[in-house]
N, C-alpha and C. Protein backbone atom coordinates (compact mmCIF):
# COMPACT_ATOMS: atom_id res chain seq x y z
N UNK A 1 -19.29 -6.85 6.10
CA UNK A 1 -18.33 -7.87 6.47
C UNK A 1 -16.94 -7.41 6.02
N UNK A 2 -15.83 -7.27 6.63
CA UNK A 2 -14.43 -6.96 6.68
C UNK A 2 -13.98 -8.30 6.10
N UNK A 3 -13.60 -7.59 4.62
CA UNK A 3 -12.48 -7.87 3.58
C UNK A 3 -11.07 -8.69 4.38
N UNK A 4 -10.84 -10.04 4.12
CA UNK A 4 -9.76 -10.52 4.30
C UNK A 4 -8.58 -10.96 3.17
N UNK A 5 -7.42 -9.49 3.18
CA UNK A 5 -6.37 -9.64 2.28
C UNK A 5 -5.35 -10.48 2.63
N UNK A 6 -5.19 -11.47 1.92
CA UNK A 6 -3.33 -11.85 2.09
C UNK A 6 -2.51 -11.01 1.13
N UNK A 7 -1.61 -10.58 1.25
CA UNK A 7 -0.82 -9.83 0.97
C UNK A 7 0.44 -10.79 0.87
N UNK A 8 0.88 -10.18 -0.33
CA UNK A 8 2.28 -11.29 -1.24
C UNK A 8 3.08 -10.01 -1.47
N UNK A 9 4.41 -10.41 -1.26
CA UNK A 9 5.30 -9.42 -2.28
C UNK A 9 5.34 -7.97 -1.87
N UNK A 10 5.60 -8.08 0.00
CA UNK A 10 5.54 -6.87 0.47
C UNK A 10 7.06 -6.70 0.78
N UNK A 11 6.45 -5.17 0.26
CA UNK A 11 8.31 -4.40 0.31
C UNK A 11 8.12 -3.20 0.90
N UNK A 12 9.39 -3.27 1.90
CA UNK A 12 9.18 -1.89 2.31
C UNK A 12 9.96 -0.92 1.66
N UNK A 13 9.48 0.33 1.83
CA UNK A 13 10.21 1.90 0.79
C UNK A 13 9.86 3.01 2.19
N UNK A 14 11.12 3.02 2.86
CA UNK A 14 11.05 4.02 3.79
C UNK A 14 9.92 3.68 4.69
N UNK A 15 9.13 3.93 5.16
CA UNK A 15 7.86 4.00 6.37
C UNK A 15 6.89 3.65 5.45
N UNK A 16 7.00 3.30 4.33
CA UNK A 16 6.01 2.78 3.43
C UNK A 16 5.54 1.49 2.90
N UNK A 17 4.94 0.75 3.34
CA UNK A 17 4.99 -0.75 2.97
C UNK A 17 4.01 -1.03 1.63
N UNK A 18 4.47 -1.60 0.78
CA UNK A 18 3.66 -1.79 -0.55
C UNK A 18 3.39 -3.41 -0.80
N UNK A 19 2.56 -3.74 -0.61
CA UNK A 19 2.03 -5.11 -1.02
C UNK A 19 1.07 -5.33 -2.17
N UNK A 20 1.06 -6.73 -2.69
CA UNK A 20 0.05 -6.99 -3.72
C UNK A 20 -0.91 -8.40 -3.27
N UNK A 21 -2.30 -8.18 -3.59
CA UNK A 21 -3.44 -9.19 -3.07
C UNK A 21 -3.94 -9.18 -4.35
N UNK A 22 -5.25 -10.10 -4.21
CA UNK A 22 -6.13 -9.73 -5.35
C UNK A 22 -7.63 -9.63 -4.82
N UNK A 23 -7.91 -8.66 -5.25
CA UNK A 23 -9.43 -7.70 -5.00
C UNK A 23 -10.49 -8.89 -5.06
N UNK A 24 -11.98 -8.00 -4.53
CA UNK A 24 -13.01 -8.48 -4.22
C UNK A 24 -13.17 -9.19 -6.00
N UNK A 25 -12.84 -8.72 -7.28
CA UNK A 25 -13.32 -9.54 -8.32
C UNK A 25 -12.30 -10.29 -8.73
N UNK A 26 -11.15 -10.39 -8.17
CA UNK A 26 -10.26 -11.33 -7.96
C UNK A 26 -9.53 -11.03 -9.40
N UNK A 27 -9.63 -9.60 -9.36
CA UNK A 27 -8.03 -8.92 -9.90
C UNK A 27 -6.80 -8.75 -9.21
N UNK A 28 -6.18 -8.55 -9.67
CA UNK A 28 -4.60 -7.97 -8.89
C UNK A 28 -4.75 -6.79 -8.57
N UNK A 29 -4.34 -6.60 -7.15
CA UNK A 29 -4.57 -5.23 -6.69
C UNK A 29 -3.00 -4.58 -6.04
N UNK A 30 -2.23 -3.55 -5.61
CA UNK A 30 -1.74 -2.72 -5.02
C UNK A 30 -1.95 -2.04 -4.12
N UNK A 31 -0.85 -1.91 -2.86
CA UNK A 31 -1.36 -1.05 -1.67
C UNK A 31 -0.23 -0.54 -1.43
N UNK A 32 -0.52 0.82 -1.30
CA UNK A 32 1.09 0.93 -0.58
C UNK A 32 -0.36 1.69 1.23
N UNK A 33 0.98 1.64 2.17
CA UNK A 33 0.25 1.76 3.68
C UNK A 33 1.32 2.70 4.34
N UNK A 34 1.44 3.54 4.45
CA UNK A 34 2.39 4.14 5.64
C UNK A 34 2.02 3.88 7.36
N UNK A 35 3.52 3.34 7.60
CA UNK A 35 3.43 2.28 9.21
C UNK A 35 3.64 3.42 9.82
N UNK A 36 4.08 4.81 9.47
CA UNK A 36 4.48 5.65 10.63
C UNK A 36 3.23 6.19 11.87
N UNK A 37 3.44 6.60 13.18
CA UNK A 37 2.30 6.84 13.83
C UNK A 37 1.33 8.01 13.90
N UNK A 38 0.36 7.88 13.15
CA UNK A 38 -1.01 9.20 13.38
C UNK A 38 -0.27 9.61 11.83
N UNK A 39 0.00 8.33 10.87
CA UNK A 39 0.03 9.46 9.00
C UNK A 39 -1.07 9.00 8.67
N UNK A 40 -1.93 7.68 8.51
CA UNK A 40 -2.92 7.67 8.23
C UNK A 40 -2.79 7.51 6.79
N UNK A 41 -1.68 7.27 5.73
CA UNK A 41 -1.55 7.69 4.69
C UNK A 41 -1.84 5.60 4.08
N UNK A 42 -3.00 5.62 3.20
CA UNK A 42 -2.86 4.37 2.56
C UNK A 42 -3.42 4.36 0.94
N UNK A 43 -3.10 3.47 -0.06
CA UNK A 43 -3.66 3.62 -0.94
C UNK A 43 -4.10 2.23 -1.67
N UNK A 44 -4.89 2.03 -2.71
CA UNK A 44 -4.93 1.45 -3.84
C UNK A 44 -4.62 1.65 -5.18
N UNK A 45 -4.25 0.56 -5.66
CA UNK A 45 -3.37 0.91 -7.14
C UNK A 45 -3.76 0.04 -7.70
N UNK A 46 -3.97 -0.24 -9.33
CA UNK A 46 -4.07 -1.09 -10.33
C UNK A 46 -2.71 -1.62 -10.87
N UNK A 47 -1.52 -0.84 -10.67
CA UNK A 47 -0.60 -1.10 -11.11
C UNK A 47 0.75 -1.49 -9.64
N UNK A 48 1.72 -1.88 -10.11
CA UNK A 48 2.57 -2.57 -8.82
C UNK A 48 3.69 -0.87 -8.98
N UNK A 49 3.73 -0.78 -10.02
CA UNK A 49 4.67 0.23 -10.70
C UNK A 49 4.18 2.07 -9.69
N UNK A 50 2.91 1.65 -10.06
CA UNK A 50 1.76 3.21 -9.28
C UNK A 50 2.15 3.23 -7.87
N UNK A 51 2.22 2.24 -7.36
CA UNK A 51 2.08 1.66 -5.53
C UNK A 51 3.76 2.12 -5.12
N UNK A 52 4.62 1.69 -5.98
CA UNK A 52 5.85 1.83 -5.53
C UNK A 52 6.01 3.52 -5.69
N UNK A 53 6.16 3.75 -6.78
CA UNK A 53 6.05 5.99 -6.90
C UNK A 53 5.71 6.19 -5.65
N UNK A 54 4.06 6.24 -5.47
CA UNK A 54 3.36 6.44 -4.58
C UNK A 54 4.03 6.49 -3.12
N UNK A 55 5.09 5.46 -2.88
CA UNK A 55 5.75 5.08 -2.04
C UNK A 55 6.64 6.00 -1.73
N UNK A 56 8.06 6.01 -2.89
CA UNK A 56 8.96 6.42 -2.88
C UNK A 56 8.61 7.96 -3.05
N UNK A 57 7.84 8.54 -3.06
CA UNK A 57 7.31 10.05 -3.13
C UNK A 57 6.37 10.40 -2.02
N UNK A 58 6.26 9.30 -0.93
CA UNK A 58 5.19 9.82 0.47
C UNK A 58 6.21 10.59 0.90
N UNK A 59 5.33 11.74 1.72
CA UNK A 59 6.12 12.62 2.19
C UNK A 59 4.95 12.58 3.62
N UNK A 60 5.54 12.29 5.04
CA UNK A 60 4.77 12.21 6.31
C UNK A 60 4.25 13.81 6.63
N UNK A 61 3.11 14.24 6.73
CA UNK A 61 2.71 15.55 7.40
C UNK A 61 2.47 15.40 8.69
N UNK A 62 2.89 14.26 9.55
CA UNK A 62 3.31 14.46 11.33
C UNK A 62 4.43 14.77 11.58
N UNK A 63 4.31 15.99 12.65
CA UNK A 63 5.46 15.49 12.85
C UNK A 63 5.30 17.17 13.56
């Protein structure tokens, strides 16, 4: 069954969108997602601090 996130406190950082939900044990979680087309680039983070780096340091390999 497909996980339904709401997502709070989304910011974008270049082609990178970073939001915060809270996980299946109903911790606080981090995502950063790259919107650009065919990067495919997404993550999880424990920290809001990890998600943003993560962000501000994607580098797209399309292209």
């Amino acid at each position: 069954m497909p996980v339904n996130r709401r997502f709070r406190r989304v910011v974008r950082i270049g082609p990178v969108q970073v939001g915060t939900y809270y996980g299946g044990r109903g911790r606080e979680k981090h995502a950063a997602v790259c919107t650009a087309p065919r990067c495919g680039f997404c993550a999880d983070y424990d920290s809001r601090a990890a998600a943003e780096l993560a962000a501000r340091t994607h580098r797209c390999r399309v292209g």
